[in-house]
N, C-alpha and C. Protein backbone atom coordinates (compact mmCIF):
# COMPACT_ATOMS: atom_id res chain seq x y z
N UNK A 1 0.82 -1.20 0.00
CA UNK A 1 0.00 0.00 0.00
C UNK A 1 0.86 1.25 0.00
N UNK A 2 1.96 1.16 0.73
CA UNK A 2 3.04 2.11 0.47
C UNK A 2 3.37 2.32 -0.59
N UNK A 3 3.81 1.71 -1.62
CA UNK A 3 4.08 1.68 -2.47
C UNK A 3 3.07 2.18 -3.79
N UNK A 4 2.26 2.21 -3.45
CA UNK A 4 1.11 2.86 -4.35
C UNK A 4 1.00 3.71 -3.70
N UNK A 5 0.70 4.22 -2.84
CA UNK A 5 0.41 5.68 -2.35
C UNK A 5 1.41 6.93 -2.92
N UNK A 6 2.80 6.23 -2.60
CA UNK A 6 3.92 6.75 -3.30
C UNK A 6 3.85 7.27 -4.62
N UNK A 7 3.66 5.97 -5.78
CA UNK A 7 3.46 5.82 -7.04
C UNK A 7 2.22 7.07 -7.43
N UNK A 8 1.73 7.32 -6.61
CA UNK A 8 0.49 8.23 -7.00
C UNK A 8 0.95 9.87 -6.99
N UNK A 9 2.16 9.39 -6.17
CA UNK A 9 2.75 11.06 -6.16
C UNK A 9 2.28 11.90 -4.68
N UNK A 10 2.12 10.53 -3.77
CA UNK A 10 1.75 11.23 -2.40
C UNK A 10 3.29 11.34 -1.40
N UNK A 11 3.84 12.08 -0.56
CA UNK A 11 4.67 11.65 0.39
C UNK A 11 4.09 10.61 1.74
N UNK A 12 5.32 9.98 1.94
CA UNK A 12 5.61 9.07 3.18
C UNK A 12 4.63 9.78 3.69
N UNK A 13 4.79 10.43 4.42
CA UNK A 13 4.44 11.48 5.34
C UNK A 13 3.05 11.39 5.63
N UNK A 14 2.17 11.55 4.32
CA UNK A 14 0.86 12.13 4.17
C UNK A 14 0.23 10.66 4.36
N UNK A 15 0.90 9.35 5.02
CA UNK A 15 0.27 8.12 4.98
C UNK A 15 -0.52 7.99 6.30
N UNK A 16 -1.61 8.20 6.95
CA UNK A 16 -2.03 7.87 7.55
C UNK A 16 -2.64 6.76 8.01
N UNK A 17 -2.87 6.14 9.28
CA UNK A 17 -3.55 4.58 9.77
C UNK A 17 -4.69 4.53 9.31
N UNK A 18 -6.03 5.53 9.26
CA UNK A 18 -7.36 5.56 8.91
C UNK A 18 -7.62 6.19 7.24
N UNK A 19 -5.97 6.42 6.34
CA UNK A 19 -6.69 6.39 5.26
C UNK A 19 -6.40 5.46 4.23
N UNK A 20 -7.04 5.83 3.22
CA UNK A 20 -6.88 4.54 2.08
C UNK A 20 -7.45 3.05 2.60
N UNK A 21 -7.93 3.22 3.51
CA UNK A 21 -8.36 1.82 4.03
C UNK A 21 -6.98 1.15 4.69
N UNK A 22 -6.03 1.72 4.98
CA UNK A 22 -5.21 1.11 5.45
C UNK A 22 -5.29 0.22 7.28
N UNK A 23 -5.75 0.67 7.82
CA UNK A 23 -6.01 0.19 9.16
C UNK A 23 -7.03 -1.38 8.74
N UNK A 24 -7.89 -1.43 7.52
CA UNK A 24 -8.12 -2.63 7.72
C UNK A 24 -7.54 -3.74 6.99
N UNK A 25 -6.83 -3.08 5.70
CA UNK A 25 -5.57 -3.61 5.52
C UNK A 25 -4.90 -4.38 6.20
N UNK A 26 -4.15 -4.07 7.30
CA UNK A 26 -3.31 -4.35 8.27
C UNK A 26 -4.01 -5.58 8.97
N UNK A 27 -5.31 -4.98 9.31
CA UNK A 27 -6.22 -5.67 10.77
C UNK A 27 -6.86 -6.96 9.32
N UNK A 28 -6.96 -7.18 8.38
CA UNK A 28 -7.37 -8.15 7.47
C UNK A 28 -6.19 -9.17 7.19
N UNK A 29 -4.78 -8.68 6.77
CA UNK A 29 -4.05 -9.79 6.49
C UNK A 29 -3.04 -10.16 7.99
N UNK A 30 -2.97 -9.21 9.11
CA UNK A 30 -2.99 -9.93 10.21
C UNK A 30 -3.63 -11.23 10.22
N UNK A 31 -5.14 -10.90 10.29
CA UNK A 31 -5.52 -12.31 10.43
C UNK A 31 -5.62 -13.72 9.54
N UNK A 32 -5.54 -13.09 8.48
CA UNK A 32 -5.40 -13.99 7.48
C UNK A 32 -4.26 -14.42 6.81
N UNK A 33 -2.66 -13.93 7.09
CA UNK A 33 -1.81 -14.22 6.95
C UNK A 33 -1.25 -15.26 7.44
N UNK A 34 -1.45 -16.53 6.50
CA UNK A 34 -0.84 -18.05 7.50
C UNK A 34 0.77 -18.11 8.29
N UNK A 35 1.18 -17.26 7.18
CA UNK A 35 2.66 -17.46 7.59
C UNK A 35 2.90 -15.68 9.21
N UNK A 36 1.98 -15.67 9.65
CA UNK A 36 2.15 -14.23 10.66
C UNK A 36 1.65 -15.29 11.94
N UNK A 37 2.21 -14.37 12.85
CA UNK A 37 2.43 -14.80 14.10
C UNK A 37 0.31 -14.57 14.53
N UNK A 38 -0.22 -13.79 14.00
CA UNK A 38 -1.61 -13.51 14.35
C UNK A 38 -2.93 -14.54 13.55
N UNK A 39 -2.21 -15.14 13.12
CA UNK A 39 -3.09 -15.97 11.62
C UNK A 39 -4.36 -16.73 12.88
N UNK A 40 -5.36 -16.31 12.24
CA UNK A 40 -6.58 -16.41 12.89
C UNK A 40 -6.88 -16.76 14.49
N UNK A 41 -6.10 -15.85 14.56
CA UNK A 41 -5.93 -15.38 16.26
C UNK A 41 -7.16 -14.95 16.57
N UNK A 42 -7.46 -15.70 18.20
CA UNK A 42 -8.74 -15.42 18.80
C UNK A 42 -8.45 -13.83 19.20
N UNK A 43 -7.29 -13.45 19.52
CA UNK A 43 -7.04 -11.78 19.68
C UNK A 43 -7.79 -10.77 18.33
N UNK A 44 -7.51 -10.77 17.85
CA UNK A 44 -7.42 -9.94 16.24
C UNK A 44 -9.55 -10.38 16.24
N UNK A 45 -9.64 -11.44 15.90
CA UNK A 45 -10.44 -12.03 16.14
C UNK A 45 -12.12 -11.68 17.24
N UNK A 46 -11.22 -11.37 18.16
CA UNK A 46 -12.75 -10.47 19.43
C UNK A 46 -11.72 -9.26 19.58
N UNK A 47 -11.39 -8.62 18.92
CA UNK A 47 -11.11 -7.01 18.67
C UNK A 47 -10.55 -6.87 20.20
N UNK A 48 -9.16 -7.84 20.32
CA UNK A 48 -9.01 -7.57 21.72
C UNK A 48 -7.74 -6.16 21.89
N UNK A 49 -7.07 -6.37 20.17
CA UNK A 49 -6.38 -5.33 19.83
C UNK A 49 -7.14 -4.18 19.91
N UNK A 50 -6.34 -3.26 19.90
CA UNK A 50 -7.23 -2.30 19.99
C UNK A 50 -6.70 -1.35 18.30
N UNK A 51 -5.03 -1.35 18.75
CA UNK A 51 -4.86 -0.52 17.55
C UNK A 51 -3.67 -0.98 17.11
N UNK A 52 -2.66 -0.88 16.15
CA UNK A 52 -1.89 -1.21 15.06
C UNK A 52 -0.76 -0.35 15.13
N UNK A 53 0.05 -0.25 15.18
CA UNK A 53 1.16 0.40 14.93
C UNK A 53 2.08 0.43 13.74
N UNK A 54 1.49 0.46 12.39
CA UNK A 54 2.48 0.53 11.33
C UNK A 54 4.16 1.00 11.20
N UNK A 55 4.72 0.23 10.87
CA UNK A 55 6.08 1.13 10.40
C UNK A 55 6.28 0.98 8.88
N UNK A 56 6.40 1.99 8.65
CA UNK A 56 6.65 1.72 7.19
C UNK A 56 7.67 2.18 6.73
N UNK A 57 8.08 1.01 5.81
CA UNK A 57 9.54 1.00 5.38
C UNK A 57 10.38 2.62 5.21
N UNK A 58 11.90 2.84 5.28
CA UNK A 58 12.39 3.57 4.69
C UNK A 58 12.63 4.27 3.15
N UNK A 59 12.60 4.93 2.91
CA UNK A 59 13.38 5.76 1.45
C UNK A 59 14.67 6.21 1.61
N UNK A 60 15.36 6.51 0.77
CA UNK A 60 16.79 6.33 0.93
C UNK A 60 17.23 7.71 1.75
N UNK A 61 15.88 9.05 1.18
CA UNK A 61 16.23 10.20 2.06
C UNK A 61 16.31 10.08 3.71
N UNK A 62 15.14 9.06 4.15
CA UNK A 62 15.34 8.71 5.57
C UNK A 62 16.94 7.96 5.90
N UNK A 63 17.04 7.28 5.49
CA UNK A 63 18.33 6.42 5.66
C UNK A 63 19.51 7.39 5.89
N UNK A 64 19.34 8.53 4.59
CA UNK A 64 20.45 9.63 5.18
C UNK A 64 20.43 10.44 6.19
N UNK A 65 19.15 10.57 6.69
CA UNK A 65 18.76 11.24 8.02
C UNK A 65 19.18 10.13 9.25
N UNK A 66 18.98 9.09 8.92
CA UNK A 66 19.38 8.31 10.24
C UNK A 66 21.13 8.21 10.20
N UNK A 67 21.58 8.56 8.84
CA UNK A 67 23.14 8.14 9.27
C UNK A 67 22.86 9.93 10.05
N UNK A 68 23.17 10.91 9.76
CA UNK A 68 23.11 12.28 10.07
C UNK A 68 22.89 12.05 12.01
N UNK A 69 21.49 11.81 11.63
CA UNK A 69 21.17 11.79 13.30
C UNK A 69 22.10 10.61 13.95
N UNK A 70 22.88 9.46 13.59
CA UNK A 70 23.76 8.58 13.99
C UNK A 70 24.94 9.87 14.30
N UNK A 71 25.53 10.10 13.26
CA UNK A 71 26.98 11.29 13.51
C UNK A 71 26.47 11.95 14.92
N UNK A 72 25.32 12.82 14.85
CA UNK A 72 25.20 13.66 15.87
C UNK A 72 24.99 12.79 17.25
N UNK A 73 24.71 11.77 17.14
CA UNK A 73 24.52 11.07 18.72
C UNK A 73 25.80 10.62 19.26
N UNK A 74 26.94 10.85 18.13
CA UNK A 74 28.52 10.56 18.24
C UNK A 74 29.37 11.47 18.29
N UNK A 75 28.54 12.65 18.37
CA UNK A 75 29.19 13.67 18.51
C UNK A 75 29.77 14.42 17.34
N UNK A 76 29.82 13.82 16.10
CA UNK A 76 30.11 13.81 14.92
C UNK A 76 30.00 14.98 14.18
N UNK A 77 30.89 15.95 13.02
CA UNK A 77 30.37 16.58 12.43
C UNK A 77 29.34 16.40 11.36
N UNK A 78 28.17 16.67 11.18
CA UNK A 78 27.62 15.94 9.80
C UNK A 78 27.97 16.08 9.02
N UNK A 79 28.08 15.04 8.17
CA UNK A 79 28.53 15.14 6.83
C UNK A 79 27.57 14.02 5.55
N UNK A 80 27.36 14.76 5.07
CA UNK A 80 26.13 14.49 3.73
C UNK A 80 26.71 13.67 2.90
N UNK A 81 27.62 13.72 2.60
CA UNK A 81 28.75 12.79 1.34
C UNK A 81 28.86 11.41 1.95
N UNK A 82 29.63 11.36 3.36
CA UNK A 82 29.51 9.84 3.88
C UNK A 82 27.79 9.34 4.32
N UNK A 83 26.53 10.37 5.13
CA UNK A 83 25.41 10.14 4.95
C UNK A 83 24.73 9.58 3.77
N UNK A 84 25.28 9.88 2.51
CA UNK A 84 24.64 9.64 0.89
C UNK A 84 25.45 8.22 0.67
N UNK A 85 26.69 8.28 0.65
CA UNK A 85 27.00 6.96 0.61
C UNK A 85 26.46 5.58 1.11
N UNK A 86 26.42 5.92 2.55
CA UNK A 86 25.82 4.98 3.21
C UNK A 86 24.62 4.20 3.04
N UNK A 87 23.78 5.29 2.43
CA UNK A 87 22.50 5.09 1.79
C UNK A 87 22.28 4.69 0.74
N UNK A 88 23.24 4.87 -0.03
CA UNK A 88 23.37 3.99 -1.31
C UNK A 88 24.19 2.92 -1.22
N UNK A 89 24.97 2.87 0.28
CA UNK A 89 25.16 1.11 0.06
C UNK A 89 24.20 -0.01 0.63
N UNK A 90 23.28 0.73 1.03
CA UNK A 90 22.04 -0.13 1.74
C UNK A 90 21.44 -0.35 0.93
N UNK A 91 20.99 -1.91 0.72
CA UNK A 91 19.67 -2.79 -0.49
C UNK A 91 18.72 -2.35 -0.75
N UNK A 92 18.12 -2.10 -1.72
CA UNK A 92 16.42 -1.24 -1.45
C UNK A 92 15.67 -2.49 -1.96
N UNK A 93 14.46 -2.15 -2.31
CA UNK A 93 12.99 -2.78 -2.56
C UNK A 93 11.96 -2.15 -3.08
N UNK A 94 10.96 -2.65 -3.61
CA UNK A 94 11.32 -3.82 -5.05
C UNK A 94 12.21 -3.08 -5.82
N UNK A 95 12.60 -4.78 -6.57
CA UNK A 95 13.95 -4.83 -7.37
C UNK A 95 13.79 -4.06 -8.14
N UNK A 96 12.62 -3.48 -8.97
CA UNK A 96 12.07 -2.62 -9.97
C UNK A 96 12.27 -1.21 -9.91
N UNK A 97 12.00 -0.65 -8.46
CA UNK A 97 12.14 0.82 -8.08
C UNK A 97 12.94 0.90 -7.34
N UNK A 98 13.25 0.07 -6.28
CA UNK A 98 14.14 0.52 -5.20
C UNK A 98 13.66 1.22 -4.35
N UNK A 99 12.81 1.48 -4.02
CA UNK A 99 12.08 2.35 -3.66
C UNK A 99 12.41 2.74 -1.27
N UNK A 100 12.52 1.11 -1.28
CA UNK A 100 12.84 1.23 -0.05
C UNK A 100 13.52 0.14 0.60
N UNK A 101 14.17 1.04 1.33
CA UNK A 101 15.33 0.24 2.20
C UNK A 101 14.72 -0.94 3.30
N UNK A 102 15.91 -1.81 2.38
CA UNK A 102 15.63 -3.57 3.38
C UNK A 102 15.94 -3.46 4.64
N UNK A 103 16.99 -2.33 5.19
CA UNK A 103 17.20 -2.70 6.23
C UNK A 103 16.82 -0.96 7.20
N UNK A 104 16.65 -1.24 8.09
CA UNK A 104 16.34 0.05 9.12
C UNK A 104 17.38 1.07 9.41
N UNK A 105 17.13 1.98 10.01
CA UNK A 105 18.62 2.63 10.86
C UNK A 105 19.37 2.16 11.31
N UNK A 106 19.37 0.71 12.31
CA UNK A 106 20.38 -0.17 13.05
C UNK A 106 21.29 -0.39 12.35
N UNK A 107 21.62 -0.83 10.98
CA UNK A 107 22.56 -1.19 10.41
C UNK A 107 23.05 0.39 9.38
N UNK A 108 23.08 1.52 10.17
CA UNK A 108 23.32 2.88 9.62
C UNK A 108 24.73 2.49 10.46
N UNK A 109 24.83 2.65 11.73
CA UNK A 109 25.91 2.61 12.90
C UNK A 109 27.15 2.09 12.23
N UNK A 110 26.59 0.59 12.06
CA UNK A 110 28.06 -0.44 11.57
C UNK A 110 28.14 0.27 10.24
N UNK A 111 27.91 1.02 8.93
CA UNK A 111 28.14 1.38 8.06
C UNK A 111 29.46 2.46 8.37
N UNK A 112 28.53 2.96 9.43
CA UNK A 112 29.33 4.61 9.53
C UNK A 112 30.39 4.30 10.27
N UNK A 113 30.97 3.59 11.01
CA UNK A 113 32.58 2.82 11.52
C UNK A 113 33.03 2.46 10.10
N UNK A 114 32.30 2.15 9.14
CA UNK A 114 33.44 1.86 7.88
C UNK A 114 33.96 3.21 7.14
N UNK A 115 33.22 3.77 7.30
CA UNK A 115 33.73 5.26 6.51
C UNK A 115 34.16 6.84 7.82
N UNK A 116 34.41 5.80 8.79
CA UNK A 116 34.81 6.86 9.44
C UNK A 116 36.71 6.67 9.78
C-alpha cells in the first residue's frame, strides 16, 4: 500500500492509519496471513487489539537522516557525502524501483565505523 500511495505522487508522510483503508488492511491480512504470528488469532479475532502500529519502510532520504542523526549522537560533524554513501550502500525494494530500504537505521551505525 506504500508503495502505491507513493506511485500516486503522495509523500511518506501524508500516509495515515485511517486512510486509504489502510487500518483494515493491516487488521485483514494480520488475520489472514498463515505465515504471521496472528493468523486467525482469537485476539485480532474479538477485537481484543485495539490498535496497530504501522512502520513503514524507509526511502533512501530517511536512511540519510538516520546516518546524520547517527553522527550527531557521536558527537560527529555531519557530513552528507559519507550520509549519501551509506544510503546507497544499503539494499532497497522492489527490485524494480528501489524504492525502499531492506534494512532500518540499526545497520546505519556499523556502516558509519566503515567510513569513518
Amino acid at each position: 500500500m506504500a508503495l502505491d500511495f507513493l506511485k500516486a505522487g503522495k509523500e511518506r508522510e501524508d500516509i495515515k492509519l485511517n486512510s486509504q483503508g489502510l487500518e483494515t488492511a493491516i487488521n485483514n491480512d494480520l488475520f489472514n496471513n498463515k505465515n504471521g504470528g496472528f493468523w486467525r488469532s482469537s485476539l485480532i479475532d474479538s477485537n481484543v487489539v485495539d490498535f496497530f502500529v504501522p512502520f513503514l519502510p524507509l526511502e533512501h532520504k530517511h536512511v540519510v537522516m538516520c546516518a546524520l542523526a547517527e553522527m550527531h549522537t557521536l558527537k560527529l560533524a555531519p557530513d552528507t557525502a559519507i550520509a549519501g554513501k551509506i544510503a546507497n550502500d544499503i539494499p532497497y525494494f522492489p527490485q524494480e524501483t528501489k524504492m525502499f530500504s531492506v534494512k532500518g537505521c540499526k545497520s546505519v551505525k556499523q556502516r558509519l565505523n566503515y567510513y569513518l
